[in-house]
N, C-alpha and C. Protein backbone atom coordinates (compact mmCIF):
# COMPACT_ATOMS: atom_id res chain seq x y z
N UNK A 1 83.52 82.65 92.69
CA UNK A 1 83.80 82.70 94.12
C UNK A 1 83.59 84.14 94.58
N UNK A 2 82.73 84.49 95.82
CA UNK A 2 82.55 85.76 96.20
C UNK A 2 84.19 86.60 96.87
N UNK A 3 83.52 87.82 96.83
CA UNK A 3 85.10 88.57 97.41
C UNK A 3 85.28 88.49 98.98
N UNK A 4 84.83 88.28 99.89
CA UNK A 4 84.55 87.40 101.26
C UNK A 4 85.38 86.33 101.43
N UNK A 5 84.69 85.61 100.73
CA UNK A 5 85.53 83.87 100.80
C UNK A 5 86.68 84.37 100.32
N UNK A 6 87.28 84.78 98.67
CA UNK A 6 88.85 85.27 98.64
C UNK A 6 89.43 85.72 99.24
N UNK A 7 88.77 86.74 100.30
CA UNK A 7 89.65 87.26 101.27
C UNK A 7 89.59 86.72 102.44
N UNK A 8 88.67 85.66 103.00
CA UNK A 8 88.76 84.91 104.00
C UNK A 8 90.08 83.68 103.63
N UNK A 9 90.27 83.43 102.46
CA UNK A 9 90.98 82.01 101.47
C UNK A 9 92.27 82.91 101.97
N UNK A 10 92.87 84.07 101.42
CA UNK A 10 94.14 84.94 101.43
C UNK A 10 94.46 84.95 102.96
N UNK A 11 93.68 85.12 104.25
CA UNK A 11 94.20 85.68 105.15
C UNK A 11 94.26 84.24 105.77
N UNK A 12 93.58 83.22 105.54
CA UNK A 12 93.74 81.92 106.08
C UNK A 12 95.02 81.11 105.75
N UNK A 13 95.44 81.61 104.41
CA UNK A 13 96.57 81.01 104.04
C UNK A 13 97.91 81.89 104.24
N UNK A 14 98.00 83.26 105.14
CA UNK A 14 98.89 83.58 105.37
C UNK A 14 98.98 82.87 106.96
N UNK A 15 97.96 82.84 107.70
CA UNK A 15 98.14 82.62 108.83
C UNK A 15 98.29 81.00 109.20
N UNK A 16 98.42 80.43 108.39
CA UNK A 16 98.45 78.93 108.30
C UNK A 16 100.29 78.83 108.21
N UNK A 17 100.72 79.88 106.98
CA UNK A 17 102.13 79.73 106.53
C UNK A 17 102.58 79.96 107.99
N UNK A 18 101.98 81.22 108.35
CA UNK A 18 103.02 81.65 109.92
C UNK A 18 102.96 80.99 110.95
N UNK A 19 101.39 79.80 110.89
CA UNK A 19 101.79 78.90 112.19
C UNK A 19 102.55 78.21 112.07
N UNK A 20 103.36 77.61 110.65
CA UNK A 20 104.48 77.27 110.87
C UNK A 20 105.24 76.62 110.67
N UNK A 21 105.53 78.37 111.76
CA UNK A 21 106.95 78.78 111.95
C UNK A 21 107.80 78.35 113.56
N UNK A 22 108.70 77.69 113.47
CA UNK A 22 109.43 77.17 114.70
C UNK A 22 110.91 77.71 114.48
N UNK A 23 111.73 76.83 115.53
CA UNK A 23 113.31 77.20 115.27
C UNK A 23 113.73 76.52 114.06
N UNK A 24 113.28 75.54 113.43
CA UNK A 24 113.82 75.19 112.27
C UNK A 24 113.15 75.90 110.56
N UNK A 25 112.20 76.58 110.71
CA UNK A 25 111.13 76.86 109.59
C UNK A 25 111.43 78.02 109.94
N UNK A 26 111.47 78.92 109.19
CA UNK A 26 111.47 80.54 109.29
C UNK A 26 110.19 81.09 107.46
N UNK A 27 108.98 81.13 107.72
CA UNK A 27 108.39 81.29 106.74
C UNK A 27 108.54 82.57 106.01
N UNK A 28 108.59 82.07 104.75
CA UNK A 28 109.16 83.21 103.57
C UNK A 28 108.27 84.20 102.96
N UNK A 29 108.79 85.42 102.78
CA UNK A 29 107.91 86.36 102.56
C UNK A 29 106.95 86.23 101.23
N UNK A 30 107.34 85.32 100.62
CA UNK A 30 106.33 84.80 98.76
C UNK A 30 105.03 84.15 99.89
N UNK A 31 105.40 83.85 100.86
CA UNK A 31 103.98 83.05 101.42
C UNK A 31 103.03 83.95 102.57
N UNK A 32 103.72 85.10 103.07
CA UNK A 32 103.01 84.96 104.19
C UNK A 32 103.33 86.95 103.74
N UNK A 33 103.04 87.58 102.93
CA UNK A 33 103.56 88.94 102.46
C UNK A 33 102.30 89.07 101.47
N UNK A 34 101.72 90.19 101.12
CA UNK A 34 101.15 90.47 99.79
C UNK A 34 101.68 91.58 99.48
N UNK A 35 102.09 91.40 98.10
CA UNK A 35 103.10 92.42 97.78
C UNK A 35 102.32 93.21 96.51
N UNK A 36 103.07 94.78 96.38
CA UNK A 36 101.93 95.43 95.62
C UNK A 36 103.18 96.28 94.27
N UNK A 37 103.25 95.31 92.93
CA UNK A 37 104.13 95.95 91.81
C UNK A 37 103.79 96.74 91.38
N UNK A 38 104.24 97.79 91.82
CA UNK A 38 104.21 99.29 90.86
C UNK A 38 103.68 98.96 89.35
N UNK A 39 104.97 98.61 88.62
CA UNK A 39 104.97 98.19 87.15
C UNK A 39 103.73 97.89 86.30
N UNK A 40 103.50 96.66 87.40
CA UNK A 40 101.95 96.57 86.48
C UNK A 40 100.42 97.07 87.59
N UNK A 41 100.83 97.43 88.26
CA UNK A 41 99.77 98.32 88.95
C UNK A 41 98.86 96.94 89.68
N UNK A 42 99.27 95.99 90.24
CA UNK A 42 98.61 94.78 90.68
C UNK A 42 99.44 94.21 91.77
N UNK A 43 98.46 93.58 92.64
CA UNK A 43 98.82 92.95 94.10
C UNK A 43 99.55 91.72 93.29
N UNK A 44 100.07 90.85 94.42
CA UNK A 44 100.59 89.79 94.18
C UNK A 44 100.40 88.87 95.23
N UNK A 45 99.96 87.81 95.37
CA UNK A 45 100.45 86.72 96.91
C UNK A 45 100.99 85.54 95.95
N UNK A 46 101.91 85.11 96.70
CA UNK A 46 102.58 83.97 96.18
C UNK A 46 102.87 83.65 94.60
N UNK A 47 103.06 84.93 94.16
CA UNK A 47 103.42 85.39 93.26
C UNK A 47 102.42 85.54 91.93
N UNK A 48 101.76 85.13 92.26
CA UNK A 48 100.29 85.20 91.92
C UNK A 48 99.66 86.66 91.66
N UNK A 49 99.07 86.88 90.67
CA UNK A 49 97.99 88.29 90.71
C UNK A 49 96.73 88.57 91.29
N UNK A 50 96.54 89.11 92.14
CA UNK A 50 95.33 89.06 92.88
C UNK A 50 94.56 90.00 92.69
N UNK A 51 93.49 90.02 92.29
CA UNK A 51 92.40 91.32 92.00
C UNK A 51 92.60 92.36 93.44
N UNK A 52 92.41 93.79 92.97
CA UNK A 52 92.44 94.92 93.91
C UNK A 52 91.50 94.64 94.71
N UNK A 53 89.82 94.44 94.27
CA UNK A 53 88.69 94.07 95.18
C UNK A 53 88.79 93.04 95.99
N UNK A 54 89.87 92.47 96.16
CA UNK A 54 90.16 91.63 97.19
C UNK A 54 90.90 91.94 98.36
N UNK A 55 91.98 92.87 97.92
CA UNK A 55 93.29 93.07 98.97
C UNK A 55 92.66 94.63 99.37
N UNK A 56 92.49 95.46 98.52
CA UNK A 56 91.79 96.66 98.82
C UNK A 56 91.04 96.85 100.39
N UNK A 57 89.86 96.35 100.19
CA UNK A 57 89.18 95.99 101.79
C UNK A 57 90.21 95.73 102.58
N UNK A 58 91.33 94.52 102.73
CA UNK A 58 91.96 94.42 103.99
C UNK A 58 92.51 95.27 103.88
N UNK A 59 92.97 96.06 103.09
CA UNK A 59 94.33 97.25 103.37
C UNK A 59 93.51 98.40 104.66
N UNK A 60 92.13 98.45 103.68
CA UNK A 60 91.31 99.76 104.45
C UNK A 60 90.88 99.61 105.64
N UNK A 61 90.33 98.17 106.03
CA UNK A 61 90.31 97.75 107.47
C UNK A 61 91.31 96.63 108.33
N UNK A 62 92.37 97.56 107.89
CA UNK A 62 93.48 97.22 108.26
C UNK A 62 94.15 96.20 109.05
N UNK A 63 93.45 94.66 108.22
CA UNK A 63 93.84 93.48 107.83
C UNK A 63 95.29 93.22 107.84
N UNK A 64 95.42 94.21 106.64
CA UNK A 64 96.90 93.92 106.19
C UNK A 64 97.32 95.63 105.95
N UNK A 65 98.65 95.51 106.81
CA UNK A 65 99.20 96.86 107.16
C UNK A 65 100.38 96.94 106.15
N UNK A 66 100.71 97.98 105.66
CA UNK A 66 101.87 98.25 105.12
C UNK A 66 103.45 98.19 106.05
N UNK A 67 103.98 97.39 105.04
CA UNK A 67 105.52 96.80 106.13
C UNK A 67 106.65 97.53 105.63
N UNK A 68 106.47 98.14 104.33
CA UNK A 68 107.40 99.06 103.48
C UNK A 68 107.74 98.61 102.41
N UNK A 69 108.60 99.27 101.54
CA UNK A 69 109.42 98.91 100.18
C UNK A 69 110.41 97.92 100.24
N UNK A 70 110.09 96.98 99.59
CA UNK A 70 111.36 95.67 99.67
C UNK A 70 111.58 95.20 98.16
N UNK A 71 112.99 94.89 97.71
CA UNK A 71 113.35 94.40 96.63
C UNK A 71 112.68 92.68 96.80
N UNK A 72 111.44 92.54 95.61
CA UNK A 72 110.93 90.85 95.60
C UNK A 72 110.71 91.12 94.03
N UNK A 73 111.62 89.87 93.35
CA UNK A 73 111.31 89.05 92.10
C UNK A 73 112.37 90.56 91.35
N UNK A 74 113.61 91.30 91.63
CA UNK A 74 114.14 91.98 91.38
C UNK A 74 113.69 93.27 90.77
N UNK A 75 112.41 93.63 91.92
CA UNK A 75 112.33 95.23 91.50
C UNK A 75 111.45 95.42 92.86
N UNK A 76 111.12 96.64 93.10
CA UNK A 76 110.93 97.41 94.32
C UNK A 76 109.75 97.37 94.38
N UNK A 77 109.26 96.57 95.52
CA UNK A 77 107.19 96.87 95.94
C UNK A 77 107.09 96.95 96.94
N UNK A 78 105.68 97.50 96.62
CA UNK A 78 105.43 97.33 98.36
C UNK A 78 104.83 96.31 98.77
N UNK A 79 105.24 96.22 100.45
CA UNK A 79 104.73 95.06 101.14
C UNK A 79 103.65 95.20 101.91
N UNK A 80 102.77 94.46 102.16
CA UNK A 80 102.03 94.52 103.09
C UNK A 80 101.76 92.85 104.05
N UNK A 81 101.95 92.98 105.17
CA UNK A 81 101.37 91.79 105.69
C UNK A 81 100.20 91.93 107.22
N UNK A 82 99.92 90.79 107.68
CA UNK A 82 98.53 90.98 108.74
C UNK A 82 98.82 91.59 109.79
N UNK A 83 97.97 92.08 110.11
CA UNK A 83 98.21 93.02 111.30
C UNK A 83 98.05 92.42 112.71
């Protein structure tokens, strides 16, 4: 699969989680967050490992913005979600 389509696949499926969202659904950050573990030096979506050449590009054309440091899966990463 090219790195295009993965990153067209990643940003389609965050924005799918966030449509929804109503007064009863409040969508959770494992779905609609890509998170970045220090530890092992690798992205994550849905808890999943995601190659750098994928998330990299959106970070740089700022796709996906940095949201800050949040405790997910009990240790400290960073977040990023769409801009």
């Amino acid at each position: 699969m090219n790195t295009e389509k993965q990153q067209q696949d990643l940003v389609d499926s965050i924005k799918h989680e966030l449509a929804k969202e109503n007064e009863f659904y409040k969508p959770s950050s494992y779905f609609h967050s890509v998170w970045f573990q220090p530890s092992s030096g690798r992205f994550l979506f849905a808890d999943q490992y995601i190659r750098y050449e994928i998330v990299e590009p959106l970070i740089e054309n700022k796709t996906l913005t940095f949201k800050g440091i949040e405790n997910h899966q009990g240790e400290q990463m960073l977040r990023y979600v769409l801009s």
